[in-house]
N, C-alpha and C. Protein backbone atom coordinates (compact mmCIF):
# COMPACT_ATOMS: atom_id res chain seq x y z
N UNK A 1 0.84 -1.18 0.00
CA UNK A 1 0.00 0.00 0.00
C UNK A 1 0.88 1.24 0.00
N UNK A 2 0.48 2.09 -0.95
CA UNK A 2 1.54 3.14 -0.98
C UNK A 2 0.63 4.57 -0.59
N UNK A 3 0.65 5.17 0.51
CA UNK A 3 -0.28 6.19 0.78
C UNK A 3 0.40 7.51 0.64
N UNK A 4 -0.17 7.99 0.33
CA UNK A 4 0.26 9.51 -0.68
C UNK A 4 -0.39 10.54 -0.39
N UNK A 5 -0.02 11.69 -0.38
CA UNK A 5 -0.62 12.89 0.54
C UNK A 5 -0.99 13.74 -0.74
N UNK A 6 -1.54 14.29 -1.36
CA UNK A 6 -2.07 14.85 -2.50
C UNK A 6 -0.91 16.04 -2.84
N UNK A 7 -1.21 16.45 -4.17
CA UNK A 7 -0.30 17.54 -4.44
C UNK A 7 -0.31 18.88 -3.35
N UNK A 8 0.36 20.01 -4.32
CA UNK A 8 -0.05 21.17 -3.70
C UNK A 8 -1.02 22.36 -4.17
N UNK A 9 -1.66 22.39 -3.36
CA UNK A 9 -2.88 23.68 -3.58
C UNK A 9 -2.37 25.10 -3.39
N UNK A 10 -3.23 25.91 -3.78
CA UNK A 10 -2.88 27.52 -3.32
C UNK A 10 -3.17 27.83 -2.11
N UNK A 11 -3.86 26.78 -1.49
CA UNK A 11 -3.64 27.12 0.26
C UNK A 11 -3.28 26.59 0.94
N UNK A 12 -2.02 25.47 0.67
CA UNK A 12 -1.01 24.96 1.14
C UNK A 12 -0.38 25.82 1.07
N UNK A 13 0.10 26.65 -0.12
CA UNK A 13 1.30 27.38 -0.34
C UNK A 13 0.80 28.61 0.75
N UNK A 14 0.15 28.83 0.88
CA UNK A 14 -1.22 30.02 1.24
C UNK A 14 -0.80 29.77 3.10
N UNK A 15 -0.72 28.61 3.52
CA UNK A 15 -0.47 28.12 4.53
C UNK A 15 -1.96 28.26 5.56
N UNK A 16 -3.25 27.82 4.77
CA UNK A 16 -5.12 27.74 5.05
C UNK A 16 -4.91 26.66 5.38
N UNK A 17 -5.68 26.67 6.27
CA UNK A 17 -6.64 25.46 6.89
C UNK A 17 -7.73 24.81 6.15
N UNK A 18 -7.07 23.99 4.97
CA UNK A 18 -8.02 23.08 4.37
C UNK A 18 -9.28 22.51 4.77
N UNK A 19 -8.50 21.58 5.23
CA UNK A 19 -10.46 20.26 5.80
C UNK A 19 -10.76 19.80 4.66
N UNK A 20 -12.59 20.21 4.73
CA UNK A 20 -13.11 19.53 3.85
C UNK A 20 -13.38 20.26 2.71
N UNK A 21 -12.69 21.87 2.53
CA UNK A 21 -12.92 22.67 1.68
C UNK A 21 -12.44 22.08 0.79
N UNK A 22 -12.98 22.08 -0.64
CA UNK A 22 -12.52 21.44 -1.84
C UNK A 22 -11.63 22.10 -3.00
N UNK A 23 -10.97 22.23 -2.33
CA UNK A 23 -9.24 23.40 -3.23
C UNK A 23 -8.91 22.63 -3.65
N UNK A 24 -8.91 22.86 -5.15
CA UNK A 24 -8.32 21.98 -6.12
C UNK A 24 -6.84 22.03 -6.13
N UNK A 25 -5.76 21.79 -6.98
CA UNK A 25 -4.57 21.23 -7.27
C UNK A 25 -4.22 22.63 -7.86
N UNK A 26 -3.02 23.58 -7.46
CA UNK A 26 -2.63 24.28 -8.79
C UNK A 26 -1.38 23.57 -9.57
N UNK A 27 -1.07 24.68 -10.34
CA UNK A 27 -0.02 23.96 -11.42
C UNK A 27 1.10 23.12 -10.78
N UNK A 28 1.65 23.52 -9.22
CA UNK A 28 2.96 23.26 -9.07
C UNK A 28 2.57 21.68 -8.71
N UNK A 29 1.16 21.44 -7.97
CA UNK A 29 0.84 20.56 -7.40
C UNK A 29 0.53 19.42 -8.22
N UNK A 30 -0.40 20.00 -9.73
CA UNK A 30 -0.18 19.14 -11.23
C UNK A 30 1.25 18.44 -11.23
N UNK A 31 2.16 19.31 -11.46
CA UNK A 31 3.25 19.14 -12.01
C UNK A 31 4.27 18.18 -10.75
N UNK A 32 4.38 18.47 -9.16
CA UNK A 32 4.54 17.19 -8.68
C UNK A 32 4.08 15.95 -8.74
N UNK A 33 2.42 15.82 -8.70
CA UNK A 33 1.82 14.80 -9.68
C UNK A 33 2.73 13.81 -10.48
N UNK A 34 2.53 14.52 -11.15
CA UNK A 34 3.15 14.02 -12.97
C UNK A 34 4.61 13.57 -12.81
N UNK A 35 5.61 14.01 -12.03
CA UNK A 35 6.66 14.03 -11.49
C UNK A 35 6.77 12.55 -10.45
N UNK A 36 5.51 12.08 -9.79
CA UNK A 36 5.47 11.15 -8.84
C UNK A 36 4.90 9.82 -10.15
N UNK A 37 4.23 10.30 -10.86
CA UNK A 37 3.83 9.40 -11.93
C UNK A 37 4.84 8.93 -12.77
N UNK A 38 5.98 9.40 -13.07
CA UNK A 38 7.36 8.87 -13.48
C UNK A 38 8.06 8.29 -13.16
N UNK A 39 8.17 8.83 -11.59
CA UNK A 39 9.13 7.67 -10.14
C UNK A 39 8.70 6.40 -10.28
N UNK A 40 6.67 6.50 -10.04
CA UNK A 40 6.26 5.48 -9.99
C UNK A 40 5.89 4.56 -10.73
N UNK A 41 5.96 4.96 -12.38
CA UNK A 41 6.07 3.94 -13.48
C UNK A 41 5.75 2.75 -12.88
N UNK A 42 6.84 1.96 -12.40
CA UNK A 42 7.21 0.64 -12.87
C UNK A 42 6.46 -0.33 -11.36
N UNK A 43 5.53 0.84 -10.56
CA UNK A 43 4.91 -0.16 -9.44
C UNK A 43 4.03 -0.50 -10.00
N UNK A 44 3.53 -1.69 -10.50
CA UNK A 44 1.94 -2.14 -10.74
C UNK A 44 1.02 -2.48 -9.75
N UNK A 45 0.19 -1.21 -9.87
CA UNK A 45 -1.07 -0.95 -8.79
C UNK A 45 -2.13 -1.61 -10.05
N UNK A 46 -2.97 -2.22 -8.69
CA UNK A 46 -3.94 -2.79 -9.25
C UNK A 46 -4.98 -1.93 -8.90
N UNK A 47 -5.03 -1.33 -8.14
CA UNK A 47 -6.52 -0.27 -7.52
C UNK A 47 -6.15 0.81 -6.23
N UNK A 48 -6.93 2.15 -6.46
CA UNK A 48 -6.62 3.15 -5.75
C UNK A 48 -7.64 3.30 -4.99
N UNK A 49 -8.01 4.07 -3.77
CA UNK A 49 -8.56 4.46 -3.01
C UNK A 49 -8.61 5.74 -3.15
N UNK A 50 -9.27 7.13 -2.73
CA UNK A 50 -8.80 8.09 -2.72
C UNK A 50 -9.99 8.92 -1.45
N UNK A 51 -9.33 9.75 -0.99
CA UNK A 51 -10.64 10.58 -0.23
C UNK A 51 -11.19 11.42 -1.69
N UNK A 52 -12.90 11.82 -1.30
CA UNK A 52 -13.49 12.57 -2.08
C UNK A 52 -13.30 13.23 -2.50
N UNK A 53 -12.48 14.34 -2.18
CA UNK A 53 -12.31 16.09 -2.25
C UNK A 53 -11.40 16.35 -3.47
N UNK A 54 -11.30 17.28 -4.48
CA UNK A 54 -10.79 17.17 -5.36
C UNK A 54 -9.39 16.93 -5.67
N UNK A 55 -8.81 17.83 -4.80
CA UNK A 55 -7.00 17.40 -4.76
C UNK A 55 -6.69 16.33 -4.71
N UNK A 56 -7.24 14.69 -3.67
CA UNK A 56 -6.34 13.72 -4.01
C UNK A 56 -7.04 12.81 -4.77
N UNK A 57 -8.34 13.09 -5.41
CA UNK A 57 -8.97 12.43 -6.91
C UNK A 57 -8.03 12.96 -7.65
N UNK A 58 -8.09 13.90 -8.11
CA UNK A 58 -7.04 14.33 -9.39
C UNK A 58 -5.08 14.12 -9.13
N UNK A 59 -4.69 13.97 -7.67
CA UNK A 59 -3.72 13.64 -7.40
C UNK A 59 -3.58 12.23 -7.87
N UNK A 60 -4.47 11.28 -7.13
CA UNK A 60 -4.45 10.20 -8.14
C UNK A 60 -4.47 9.62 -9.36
N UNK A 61 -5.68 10.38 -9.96
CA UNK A 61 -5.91 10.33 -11.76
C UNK A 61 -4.35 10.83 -12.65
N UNK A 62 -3.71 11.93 -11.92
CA UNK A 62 -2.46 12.15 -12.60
C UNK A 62 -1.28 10.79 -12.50
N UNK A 63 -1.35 10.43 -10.90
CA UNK A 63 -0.59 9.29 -10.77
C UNK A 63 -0.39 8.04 -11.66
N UNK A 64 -2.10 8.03 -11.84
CA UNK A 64 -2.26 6.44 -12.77
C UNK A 64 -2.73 7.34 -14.56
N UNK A 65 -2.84 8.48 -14.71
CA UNK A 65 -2.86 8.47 -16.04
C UNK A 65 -2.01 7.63 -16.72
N UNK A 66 -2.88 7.04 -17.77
CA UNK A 66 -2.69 6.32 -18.69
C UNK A 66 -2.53 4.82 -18.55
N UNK A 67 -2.97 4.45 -17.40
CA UNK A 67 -3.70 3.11 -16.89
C UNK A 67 -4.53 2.56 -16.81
N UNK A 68 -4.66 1.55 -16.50
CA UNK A 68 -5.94 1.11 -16.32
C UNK A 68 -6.60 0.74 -14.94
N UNK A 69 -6.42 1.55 -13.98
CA UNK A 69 -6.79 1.06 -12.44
C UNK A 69 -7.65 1.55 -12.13
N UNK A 70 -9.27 0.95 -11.63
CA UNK A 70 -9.79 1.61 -10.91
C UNK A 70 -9.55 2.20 -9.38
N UNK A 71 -10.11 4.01 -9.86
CA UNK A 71 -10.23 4.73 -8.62
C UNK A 71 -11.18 4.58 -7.84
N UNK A 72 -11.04 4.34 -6.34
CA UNK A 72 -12.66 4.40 -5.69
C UNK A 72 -12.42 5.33 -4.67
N UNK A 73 -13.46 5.99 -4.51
CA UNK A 73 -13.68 7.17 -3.59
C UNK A 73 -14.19 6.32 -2.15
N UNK A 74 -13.59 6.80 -0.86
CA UNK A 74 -13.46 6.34 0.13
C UNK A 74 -14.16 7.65 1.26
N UNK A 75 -14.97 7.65 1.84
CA UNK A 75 -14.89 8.88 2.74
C UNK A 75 -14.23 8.76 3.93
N UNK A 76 -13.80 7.49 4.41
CA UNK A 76 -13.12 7.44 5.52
C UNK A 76 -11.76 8.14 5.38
N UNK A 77 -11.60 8.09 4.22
CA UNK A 77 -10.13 8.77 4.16
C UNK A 77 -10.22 10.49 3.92
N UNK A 78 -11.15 11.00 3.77
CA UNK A 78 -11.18 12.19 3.41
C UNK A 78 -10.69 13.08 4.65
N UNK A 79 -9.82 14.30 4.54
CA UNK A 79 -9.55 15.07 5.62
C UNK A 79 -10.50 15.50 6.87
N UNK A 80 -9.72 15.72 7.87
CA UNK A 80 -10.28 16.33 8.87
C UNK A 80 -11.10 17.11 8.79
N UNK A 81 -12.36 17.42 9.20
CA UNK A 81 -12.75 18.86 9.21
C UNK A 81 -12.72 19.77 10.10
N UNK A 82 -12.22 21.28 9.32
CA UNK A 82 -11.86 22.01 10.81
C UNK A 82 -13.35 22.96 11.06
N UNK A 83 -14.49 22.55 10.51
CA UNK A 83 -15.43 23.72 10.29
C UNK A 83 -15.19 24.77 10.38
N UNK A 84 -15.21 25.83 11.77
CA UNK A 84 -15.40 27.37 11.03
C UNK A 84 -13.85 27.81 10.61
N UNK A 85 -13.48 26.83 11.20
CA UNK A 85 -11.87 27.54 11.17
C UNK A 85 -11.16 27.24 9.52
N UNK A 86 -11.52 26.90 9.15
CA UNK A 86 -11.42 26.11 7.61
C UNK A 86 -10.87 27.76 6.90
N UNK A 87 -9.93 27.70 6.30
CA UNK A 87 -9.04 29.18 5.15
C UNK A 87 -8.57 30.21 6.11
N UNK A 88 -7.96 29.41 7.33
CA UNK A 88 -7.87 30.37 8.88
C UNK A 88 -6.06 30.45 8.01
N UNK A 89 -5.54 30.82 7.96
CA UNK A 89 -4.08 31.07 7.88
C UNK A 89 -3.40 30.52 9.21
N UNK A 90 -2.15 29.79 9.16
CA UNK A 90 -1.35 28.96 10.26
C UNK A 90 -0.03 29.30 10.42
N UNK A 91 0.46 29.81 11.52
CA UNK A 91 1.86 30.16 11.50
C UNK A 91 2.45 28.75 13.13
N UNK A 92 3.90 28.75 12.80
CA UNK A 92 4.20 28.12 13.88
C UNK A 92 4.12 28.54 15.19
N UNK A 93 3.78 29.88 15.80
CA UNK A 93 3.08 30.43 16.72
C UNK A 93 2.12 30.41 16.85
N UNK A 94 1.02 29.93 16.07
CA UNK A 94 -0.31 30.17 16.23
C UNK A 94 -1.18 30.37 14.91
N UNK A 95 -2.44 30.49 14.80
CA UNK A 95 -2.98 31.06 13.28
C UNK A 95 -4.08 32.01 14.03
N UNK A 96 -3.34 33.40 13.69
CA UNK A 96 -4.13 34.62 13.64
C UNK A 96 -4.84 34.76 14.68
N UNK A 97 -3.92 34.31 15.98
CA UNK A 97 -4.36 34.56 17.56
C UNK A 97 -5.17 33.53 17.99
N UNK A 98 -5.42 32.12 17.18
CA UNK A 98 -6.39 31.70 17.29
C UNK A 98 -5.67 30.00 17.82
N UNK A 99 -5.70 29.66 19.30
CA UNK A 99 -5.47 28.78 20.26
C UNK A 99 -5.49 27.58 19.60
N UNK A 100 -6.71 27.86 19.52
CA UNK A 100 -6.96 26.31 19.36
C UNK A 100 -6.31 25.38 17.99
N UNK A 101 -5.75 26.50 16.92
CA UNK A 101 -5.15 25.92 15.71
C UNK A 101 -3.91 25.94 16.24
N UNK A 102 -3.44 26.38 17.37
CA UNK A 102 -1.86 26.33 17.58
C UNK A 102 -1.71 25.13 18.27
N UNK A 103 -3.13 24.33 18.88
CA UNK A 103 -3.06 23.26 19.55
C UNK A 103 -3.04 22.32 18.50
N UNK A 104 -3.40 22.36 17.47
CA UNK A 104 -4.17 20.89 16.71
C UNK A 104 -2.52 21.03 16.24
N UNK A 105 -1.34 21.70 15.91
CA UNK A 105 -0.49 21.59 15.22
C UNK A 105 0.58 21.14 16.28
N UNK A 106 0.68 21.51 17.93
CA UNK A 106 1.17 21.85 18.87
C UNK A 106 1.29 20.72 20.10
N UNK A 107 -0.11 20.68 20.29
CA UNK A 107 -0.71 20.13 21.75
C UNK A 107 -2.13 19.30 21.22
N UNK A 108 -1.75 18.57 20.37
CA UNK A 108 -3.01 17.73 19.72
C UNK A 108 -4.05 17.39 20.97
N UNK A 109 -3.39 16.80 22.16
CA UNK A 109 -4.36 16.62 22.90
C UNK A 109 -5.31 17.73 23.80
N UNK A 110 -5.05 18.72 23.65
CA UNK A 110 -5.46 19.96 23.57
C UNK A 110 -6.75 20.64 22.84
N UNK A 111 -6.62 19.57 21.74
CA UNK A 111 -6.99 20.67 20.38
C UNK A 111 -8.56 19.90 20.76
N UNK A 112 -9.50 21.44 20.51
CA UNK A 112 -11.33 21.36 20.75
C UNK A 112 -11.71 22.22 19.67
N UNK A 113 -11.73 21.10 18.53
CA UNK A 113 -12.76 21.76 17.33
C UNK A 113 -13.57 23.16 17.02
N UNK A 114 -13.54 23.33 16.14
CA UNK A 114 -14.98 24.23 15.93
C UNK A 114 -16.10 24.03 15.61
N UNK A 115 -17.03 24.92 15.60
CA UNK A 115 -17.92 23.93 14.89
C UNK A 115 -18.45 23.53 14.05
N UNK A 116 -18.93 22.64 13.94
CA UNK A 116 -19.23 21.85 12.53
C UNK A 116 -17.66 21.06 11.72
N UNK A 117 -16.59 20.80 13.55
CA UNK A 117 -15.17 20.52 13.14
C UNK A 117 -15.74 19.35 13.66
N UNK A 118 -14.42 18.57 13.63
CA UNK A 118 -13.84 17.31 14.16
C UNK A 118 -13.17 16.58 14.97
N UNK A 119 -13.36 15.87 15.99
CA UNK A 119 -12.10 15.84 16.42
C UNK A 119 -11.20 14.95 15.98
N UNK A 120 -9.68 15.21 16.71
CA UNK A 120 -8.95 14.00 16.48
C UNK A 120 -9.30 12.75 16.46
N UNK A 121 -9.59 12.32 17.49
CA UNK A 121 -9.97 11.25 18.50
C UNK A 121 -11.21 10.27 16.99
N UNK A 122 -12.46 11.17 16.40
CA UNK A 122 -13.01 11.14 15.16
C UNK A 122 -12.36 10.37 13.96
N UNK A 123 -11.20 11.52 13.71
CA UNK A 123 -10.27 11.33 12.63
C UNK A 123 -9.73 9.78 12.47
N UNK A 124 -8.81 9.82 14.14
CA UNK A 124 -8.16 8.46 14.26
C UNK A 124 -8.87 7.45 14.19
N UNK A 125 -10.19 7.25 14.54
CA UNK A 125 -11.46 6.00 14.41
C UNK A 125 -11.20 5.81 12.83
N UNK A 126 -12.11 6.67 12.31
CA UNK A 126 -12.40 5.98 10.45
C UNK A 126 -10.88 5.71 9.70
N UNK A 127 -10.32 6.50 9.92
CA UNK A 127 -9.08 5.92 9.07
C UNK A 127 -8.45 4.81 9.68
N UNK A 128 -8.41 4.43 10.85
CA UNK A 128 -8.07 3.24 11.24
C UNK A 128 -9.39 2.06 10.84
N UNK A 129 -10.57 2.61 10.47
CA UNK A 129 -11.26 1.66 10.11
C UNK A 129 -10.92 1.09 9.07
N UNK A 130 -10.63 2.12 8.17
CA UNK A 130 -10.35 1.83 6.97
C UNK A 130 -8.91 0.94 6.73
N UNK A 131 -8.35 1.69 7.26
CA UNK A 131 -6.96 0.52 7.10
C UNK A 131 -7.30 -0.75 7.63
N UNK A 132 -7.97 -1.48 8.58
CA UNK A 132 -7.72 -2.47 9.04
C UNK A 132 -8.79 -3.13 8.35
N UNK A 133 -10.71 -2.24 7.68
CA UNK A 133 -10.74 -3.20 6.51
C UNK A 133 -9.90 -3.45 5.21
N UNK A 134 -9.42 -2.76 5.06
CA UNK A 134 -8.34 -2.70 3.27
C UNK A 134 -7.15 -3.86 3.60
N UNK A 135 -6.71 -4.25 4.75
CA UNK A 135 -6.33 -5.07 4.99
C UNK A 135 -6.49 -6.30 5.50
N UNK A 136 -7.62 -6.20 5.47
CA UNK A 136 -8.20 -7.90 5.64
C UNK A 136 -8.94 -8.12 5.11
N UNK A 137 -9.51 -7.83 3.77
CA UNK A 137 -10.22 -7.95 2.77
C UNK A 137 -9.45 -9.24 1.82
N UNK A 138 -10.19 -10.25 1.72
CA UNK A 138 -8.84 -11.90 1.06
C UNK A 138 -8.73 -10.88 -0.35
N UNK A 139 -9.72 -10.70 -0.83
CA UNK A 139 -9.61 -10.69 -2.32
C UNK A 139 -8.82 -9.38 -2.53
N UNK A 140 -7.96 -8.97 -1.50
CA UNK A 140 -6.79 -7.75 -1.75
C UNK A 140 -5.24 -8.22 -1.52
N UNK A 141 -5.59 -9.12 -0.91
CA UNK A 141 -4.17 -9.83 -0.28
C UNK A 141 -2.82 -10.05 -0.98
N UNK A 142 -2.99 -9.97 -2.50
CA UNK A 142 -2.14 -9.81 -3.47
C UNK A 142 -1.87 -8.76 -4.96
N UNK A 143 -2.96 -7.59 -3.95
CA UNK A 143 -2.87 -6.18 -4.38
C UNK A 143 -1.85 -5.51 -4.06
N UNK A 144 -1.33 -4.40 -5.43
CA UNK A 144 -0.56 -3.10 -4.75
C UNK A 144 -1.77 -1.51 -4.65
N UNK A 145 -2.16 -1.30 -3.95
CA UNK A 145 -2.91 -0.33 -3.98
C UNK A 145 -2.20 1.28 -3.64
N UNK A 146 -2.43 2.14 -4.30
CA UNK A 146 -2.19 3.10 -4.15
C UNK A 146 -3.38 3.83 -3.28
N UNK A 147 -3.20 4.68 -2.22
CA UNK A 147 -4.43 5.55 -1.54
C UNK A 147 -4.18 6.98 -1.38
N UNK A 148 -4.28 7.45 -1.72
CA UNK A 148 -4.58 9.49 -2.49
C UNK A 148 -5.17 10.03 -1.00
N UNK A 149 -4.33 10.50 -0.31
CA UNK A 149 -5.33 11.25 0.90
C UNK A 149 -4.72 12.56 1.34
N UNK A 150 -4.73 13.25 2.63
CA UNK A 150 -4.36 14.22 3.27
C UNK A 150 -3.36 14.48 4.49
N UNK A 151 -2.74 15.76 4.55
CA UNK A 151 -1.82 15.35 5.99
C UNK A 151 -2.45 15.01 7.05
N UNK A 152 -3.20 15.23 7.44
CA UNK A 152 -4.07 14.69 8.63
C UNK A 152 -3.97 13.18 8.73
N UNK A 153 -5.15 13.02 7.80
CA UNK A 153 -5.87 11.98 7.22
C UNK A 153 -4.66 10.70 7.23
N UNK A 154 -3.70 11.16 6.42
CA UNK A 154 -2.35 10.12 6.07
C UNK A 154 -1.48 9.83 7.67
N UNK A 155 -1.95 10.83 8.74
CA UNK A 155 -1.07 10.54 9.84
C UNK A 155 -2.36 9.92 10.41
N UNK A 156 -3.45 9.69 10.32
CA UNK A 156 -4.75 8.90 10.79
C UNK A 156 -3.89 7.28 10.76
N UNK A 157 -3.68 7.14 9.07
CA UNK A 157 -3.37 6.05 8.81
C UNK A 157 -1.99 5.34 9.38
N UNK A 158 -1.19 6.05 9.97
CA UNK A 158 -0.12 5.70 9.65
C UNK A 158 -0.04 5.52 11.23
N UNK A 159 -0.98 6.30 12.49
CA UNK A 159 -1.02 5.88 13.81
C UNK A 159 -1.68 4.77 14.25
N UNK A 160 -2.72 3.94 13.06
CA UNK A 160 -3.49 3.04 13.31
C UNK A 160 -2.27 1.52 13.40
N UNK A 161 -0.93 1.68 13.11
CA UNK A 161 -0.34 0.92 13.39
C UNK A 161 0.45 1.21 14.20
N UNK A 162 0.59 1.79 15.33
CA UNK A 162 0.97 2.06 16.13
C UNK A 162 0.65 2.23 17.86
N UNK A 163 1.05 2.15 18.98
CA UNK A 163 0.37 3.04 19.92
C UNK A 163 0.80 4.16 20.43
N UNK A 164 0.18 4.73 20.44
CA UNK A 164 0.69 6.39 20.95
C UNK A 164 -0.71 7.36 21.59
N UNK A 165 0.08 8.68 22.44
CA UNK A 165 -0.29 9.35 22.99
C UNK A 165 -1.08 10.09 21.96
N UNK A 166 -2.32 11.00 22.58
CA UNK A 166 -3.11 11.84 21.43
C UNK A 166 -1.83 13.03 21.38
N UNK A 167 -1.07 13.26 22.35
CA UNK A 167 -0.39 14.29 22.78
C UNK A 167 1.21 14.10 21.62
N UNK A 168 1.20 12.86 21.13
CA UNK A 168 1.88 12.56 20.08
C UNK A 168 1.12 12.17 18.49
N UNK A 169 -0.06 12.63 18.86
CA UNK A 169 -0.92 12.55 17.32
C UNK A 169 0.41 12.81 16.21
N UNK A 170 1.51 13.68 16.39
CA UNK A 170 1.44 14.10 14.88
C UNK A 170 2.98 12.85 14.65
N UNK A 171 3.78 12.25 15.29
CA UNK A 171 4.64 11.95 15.04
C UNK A 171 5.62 11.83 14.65
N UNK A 172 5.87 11.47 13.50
CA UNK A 172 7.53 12.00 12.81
C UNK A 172 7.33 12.84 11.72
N UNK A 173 5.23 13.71 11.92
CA UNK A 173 5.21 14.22 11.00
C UNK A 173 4.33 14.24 9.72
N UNK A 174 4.25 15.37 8.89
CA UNK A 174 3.35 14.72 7.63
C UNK A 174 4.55 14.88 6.52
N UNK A 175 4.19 14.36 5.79
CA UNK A 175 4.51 14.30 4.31
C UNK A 175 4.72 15.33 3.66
N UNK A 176 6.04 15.97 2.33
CA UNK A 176 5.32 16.62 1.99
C UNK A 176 4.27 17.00 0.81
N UNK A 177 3.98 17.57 -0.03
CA UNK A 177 2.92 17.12 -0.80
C UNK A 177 3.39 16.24 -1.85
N UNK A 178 2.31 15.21 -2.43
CA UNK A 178 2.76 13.93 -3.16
C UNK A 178 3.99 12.65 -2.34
N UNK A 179 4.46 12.94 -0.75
CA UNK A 179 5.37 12.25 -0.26
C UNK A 179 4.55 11.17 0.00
N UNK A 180 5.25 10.19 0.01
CA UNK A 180 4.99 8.19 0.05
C UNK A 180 5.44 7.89 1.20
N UNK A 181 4.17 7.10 1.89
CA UNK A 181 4.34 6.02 3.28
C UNK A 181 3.64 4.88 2.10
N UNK A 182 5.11 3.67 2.79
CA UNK A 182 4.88 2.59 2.43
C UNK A 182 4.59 1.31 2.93
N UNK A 183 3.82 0.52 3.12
CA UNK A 183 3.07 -0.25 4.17
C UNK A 183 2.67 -1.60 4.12
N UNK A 184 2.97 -2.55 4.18
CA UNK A 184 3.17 -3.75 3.55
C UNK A 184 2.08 -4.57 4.45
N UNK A 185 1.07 -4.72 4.11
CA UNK A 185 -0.17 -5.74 4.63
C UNK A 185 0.07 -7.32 4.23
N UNK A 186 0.58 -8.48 5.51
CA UNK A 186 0.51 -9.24 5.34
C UNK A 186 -0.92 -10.30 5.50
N UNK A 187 -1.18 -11.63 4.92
CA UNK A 187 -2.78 -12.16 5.35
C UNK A 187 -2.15 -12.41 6.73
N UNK A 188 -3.46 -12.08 7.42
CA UNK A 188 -3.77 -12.45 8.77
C UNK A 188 -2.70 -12.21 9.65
N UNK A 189 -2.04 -10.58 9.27
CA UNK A 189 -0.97 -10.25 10.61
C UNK A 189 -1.12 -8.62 9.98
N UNK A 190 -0.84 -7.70 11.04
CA UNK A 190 -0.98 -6.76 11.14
C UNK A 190 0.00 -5.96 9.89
N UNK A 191 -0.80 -4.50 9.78
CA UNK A 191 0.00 -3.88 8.68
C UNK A 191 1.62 -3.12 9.12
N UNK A 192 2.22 -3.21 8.56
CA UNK A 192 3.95 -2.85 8.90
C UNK A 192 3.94 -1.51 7.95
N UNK A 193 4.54 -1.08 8.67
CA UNK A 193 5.38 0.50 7.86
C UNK A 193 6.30 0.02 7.45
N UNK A 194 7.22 0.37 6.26
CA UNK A 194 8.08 0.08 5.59
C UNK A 194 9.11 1.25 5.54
N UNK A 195 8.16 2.26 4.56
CA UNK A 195 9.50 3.54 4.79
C UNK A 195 8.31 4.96 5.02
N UNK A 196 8.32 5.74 4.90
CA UNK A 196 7.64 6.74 4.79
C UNK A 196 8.21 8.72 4.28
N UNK A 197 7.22 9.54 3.71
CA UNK A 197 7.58 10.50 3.44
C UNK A 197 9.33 10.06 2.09
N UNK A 198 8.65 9.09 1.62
CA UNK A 198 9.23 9.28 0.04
C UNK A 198 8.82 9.96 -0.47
N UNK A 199 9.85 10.59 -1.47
CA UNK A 199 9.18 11.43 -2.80
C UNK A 199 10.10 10.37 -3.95
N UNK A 200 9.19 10.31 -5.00
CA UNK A 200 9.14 10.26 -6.19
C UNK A 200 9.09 11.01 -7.28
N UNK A 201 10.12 10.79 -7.87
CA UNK A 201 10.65 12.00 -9.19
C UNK A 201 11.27 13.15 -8.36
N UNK A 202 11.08 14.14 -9.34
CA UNK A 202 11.78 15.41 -8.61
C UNK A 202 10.80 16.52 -7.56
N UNK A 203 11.68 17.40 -6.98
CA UNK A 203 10.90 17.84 -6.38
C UNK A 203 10.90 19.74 -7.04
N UNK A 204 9.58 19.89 -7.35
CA UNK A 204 9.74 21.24 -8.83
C UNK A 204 9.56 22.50 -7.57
C-alpha cells in the first residue's frame, strides 16, 4: 500500500486550513503529480482508493494516467474537518491569535474543534477503520494499492499501526505534498510501515 498525501494547492502554499474545503490542485501541485507518476512507473497498482475532495482524486488520476486502475472514492479517508476555522491562515506560533489551531499543530491533545469541526480522537477512528478493513479484505491480499489522501488523514493512517499518545498525534510528521508512506499488509498479521515521506521523481 503506498499512501500519498495529494499535491499542492494555493492554500497549502497560502499556509489555510483546508479540511473539507474542496481546493483543487494548482499547477505546481499538477506538475509534482506528474513528477510522482514517473518515479512510480514501474509499481503495478492494481486499484486506488482516494478521499473525495478534489485534490487527491485528481492527485491520483495524474498518478495512474494512462492506466488502467480503478479509482474508488473512500470517505473514511477524506480530511479532517476544521469547520469554522477552515481558510484560517497557520503560522508556527499560532494562526491569527487563534489557540486552538496552535493546539491541533502543537498540543493535539489539547486541540477542541470548531464547529461543525472534528475531532482528532473522530479522525483516528475511520481511518483506522479503513486501514484495518483494506487489509483484511482476502480478495486484496495480493494487491498493490495506491491511496490518495491528506496530511491529517495520512497521519490517521499511519497511527493506526501504532500506539501512541493523542499528545503525540502528529509523530515523525506529515509528508510533503505527493510524499509516500509505504506499508506492507501481510494475510492475517498486522499492517507494517516500511519507509515513509518518500518522494518520487523530482521535487519542482
Amino acid at each position: 500500500m503506498y499512501i500519498m498525501r495529494h499535491g499542492e494547492t494555493s492554500w497549502n502554499k497560502e499556509r489555510r486550513l483546508q479540511g473539507r474545503s474542496n481546493i483543487a490542485l494548482n499547477e505546481r501541485g499538477r506538475a509534482l503529480a506528474r513528477e510522482s507518476a514517473k518515479g512510480m512507473k514501474d509499481i503495478p497498482f492494481d486499484l486506488a482508493f482516494t478521499s473525495p475532495l478534489d485534490r487527491a482524486r485528481e492527485t491520483a488520476r495524474l498518478v495512474l494516467e494512462g492506466r488502467d486502475v480503478p479509482i474508488i472514492e473512500d470517505e473514511r479517508i477524506i480530511e479532517i474537518s476544521f469547520g469554522a476555522y477552515e481558510g484560517t491562515r497557520w503560522m508556527e506560533d499560532g494562526a491569527e491569535g487563534n489557540v486552538e489551531i496552535y493546539n491541533f499543530f502543537n498540543h493535539p491533545e489539547r486541540y477542541t474543534p470548531a464547529e461543525g469541526g472534528e475531532t482528532l480522537e473522530e479522525l483516528a477512528a475511520r481511518t483506522a477503520d479503513f486501514m484495518q478493513d483494506i487489509c483484511s479484505r482476502p480478495e486484496l491480499a495480493d494487491k498493490t494499492i495506491l491511496v490518495s489522501v491528506h496530511g491529517a488523514a495520512a497521519r490517521g493512517l499511519l497511527n493506526s499501526m501504532r500506539t501512541y499518545e493523542m499528545s503525540d498525534f502528529w509523530g515523525s510528521g506529515v509528508a510533503p505534498n505527493c510524499g509516500v508512506a509505504i506499508v506492507e499488509c501481510t494475510q492475517g498479521g498486522a499492517p507494517v510501515l516500511l519507509r515513509e515521506k518518500v518522494v518520487y521523481g523530482s521535487i519542482i
